[in-house]
Protein backbone atom coordinates (compact mmCIF):
# COMPACT_ATOMS: atom_id res chain seq x y z
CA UNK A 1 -11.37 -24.67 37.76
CA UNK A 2 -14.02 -27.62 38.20
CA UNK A 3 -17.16 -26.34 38.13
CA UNK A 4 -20.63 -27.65 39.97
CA UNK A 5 -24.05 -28.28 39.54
CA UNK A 6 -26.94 -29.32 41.66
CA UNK A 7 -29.68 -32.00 40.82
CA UNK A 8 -32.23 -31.22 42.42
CA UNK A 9 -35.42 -33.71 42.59
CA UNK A 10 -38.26 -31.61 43.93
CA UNK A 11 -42.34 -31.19 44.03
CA UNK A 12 -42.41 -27.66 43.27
CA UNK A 13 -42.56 -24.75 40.49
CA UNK A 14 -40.13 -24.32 38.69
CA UNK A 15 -37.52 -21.90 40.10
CA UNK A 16 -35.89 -20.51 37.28
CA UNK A 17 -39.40 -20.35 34.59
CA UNK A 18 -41.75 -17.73 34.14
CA UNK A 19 -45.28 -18.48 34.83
CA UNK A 20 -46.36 -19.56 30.95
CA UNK A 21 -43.55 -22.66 31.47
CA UNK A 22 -45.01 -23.42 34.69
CA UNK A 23 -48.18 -23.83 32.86
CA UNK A 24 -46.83 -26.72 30.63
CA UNK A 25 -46.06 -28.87 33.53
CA UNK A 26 -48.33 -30.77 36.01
CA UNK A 27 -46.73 -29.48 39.02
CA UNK A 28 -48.68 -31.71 41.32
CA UNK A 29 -46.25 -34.08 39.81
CA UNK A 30 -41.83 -34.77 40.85
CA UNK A 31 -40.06 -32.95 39.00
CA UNK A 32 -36.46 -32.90 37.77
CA UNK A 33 -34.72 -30.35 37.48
CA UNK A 34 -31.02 -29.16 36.82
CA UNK A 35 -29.78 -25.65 37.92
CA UNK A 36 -26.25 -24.31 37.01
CA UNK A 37 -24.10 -22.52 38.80
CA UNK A 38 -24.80 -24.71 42.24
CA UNK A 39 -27.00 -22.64 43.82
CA UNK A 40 -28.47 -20.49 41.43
CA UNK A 41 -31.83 -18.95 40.68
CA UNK A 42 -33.69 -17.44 38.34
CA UNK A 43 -31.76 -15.23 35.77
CA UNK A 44 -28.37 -16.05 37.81
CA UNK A 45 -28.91 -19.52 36.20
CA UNK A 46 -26.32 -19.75 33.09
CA UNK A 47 -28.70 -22.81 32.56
CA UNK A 48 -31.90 -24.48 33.63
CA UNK A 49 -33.58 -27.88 32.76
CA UNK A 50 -36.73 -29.21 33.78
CA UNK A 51 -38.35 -32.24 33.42
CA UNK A 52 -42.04 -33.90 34.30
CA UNK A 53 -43.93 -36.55 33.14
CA UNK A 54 -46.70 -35.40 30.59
CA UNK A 55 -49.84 -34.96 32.49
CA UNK A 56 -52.21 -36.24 29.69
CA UNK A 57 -49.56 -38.94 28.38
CA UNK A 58 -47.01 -40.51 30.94
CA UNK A 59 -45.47 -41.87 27.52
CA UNK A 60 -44.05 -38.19 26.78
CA UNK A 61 -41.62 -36.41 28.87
CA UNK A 62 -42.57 -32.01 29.12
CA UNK A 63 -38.88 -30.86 28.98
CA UNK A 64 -38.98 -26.60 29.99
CA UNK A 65 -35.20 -24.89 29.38
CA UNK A 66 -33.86 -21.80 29.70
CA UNK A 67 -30.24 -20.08 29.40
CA UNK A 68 -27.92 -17.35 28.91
CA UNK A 69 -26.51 -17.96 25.30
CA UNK A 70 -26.52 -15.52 22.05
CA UNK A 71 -26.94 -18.41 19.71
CA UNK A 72 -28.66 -21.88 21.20
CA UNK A 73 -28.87 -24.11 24.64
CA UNK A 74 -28.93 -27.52 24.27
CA UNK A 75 -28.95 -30.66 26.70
CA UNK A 76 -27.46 -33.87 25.23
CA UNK A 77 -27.98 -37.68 26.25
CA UNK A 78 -24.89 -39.56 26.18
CA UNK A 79 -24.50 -43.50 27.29
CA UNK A 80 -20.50 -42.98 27.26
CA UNK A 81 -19.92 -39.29 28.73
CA UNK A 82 -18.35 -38.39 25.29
CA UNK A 83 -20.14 -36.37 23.07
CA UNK A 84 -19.91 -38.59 20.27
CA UNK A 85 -23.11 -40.91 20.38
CA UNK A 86 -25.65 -38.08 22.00
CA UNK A 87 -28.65 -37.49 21.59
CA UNK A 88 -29.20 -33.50 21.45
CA UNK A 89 -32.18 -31.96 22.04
CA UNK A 90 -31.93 -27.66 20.92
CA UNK A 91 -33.11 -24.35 21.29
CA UNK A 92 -31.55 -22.17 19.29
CA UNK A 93 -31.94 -18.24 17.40
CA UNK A 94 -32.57 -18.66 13.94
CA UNK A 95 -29.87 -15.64 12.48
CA UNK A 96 -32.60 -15.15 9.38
CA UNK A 97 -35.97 -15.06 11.31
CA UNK A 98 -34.92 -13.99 15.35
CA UNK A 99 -37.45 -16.88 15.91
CA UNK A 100 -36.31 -19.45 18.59
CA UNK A 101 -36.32 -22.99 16.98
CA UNK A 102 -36.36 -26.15 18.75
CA UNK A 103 -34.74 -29.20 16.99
CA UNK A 104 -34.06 -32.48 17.95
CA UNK A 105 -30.36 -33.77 16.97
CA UNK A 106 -27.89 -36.04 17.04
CA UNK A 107 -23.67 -35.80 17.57
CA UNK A 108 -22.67 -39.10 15.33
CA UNK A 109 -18.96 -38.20 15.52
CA UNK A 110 -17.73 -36.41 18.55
CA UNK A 111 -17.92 -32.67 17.12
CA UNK A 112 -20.72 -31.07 15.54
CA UNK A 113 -24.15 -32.43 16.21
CA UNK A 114 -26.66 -32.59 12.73
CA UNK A 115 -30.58 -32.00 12.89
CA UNK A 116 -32.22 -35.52 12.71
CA UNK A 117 -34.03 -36.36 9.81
CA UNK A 118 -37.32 -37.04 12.12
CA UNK A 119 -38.08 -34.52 14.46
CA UNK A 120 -39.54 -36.17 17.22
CA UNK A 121 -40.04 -33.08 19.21
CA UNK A 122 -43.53 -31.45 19.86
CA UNK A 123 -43.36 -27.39 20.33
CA UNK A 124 -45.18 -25.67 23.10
CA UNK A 125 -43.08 -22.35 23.65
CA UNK A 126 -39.90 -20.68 22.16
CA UNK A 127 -38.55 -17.21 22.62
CA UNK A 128 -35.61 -14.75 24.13
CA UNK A 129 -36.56 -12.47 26.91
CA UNK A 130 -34.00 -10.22 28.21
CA UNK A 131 -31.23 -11.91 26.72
CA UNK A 132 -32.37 -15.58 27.87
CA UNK A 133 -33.33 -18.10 25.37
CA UNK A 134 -36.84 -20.00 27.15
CA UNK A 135 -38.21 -23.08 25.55
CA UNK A 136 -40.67 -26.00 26.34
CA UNK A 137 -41.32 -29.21 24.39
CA UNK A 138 -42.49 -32.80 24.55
CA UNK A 139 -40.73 -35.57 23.33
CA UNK A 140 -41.96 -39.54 23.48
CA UNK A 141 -39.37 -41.43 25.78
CA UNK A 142 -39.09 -44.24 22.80
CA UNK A 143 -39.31 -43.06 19.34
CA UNK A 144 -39.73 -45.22 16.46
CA UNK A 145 -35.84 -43.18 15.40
CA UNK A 146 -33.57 -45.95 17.17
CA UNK A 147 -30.61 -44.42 15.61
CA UNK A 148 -30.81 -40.95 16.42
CA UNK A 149 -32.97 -41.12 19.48
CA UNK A 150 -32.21 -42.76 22.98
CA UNK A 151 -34.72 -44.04 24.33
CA UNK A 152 -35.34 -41.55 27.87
CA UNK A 153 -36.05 -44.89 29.58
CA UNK A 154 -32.49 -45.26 29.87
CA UNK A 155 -29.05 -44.43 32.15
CA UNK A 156 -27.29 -40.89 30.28
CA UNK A 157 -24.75 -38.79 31.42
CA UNK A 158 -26.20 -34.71 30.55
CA UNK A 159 -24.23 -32.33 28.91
CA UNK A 160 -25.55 -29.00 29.45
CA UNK A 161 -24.27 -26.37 26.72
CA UNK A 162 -24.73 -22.42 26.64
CA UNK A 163 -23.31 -21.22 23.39
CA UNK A 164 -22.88 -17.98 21.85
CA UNK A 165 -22.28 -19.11 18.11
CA UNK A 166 -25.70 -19.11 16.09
CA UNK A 167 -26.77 -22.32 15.11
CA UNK A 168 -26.47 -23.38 11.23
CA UNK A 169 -29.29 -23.30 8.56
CA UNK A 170 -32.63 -21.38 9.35
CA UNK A 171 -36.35 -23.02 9.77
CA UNK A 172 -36.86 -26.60 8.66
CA UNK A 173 -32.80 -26.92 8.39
CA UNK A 174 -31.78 -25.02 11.84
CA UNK A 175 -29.13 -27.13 13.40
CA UNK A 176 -26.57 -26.81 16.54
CA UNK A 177 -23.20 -25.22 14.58
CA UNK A 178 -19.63 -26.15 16.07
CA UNK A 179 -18.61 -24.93 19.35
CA UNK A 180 -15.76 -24.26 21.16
CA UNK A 181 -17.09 -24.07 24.57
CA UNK A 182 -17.05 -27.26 26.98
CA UNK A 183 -20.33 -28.24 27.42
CA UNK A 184 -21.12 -29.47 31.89
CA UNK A 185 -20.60 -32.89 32.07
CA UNK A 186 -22.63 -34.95 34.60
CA UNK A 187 -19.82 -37.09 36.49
CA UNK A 188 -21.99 -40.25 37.14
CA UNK A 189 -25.38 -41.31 34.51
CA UNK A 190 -28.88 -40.37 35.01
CA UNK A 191 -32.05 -42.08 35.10
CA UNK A 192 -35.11 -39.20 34.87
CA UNK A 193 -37.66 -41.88 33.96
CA UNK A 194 -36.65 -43.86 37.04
CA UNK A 195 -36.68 -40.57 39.23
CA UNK A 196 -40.41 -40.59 39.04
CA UNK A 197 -40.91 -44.05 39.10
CA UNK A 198 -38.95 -44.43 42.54
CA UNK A 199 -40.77 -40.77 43.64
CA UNK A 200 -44.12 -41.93 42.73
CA UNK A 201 -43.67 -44.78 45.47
CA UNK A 202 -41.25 -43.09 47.81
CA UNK A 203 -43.47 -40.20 47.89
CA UNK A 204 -39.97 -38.32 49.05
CA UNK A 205 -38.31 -36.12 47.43
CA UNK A 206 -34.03 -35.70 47.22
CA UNK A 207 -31.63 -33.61 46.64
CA UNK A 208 -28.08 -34.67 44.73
CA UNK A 209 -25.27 -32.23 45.30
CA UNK A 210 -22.10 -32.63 43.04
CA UNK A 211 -23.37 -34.91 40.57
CA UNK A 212 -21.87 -32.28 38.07
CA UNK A 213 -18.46 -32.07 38.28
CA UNK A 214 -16.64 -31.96 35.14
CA UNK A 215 -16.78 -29.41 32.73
CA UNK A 216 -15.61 -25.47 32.39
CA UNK A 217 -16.28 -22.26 30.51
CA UNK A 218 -12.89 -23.01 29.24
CA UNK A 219 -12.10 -22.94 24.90
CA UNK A 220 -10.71 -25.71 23.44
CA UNK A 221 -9.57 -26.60 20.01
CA UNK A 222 -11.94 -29.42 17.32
CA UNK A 223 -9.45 -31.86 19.03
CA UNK A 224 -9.74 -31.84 22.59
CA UNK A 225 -13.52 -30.35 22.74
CA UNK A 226 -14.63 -34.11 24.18
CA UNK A 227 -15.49 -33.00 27.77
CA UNK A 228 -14.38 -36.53 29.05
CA UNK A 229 -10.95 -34.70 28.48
CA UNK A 230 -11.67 -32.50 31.44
């Protein structure tokens, strides 16, 4: 069964973050945010992404997320819809320390995303509160890292992931491991960057129903885990 998500482009709180993510985000700002299931709220979210412009530095993007997952959430940026190519960005429980990590990665081949050998990611909050991983960061939207980076200027499908399995490696080598899970798989690309520059002059905001489409809760084998195959 197809699953959906709502996009929702709005100028309030957050409606799935507690009040120290709120914090991190200039919420006299647009901001975009992701929700799934359709509908959800708060802890019924299986998965929650914000994102604002930085309020001191419009050249960073605040990303806040937060999920239900035993080992690490993660949102990637893919130009294709495969998840070969993506840029990851991670928060996952370090096994050795029980200290949420946040890592920036990078899926080369189609499987198993590795850690980037930059981490262009700037920490604000990481932790797991009643079984939900939370995390905020900052990231610049172009990074001197034109391999493993996108830049966040640009048109990605988002691949929202929720996975038990603990990441690999602990501290400075914590990295997404393998999963079996299909991650949600936006069915058309996104611009966030271009959100808020057509919001800033718009002054409107708008809500997207059914932009996520593909993807399931469904297993899969190293073979078919592409979520294009949905």
């Amino acid at each position: 069964m197809r699953t959906t998500l709502n996009v929702l482009f709005v100028v309030l709180d957050f409606v799935c973050l507690t009040q120290a993510h709120q914090s991190l985000i200039n919420t006299e700002m647009d901001l975009f945010s992701v929700a799934h299931p359709s509908g959800c709220r708060g802890v019924n979210c299986t998965f929650y992404l914000g994102v604002a412009l930085n309020k001191d530095n419009p050249d960073y993007l605040d990303f806040s997320m937060e999920g239900s997952a035993l080992g690490y959430i993660a949102v990637g940026l893919s130009p294709t819809g495969y998840m070969g190519n993506s840029d990851v960005l991670m928060c996952g429980i370090d096994s050795a320390t029980g200290n949420v990590g946040i890592v920036d990665a990078y899926n080369a081949a189609g499987y198993t995303s590795v850690r980037d050998i930059t981490q262009n990611l700037y920490y604000h909050s990481a932790d797991v509160r009643d079984g939900r991983i939370h995390c905020s960061f900052s990231r610049l939207r172009n990074t001197e890292d034109s391999v493993e980076d996108k830049s966040l200027d640009g048109d990605y499908y988002l691949l929202l992931a929720a996975v038990d399995t603990p990441p690999v490696g602990s501290g400075d080598t914590l990295a997404p491991s393998y999963h079996n899970v299909l991650p949600v798989l936006s069915s058309q690309p996104v611009n966030i960057v271009q959100f808020f520059s057509t919001s800033a002059t718009s002054g409107e905001s708008v809500t997207t129903s059914g932009l996520f489409s593909r993807g399931s809760s469904n297993t899969c084998d190293e073979a078919s885990c592409d979520p294009s195959n949905v």
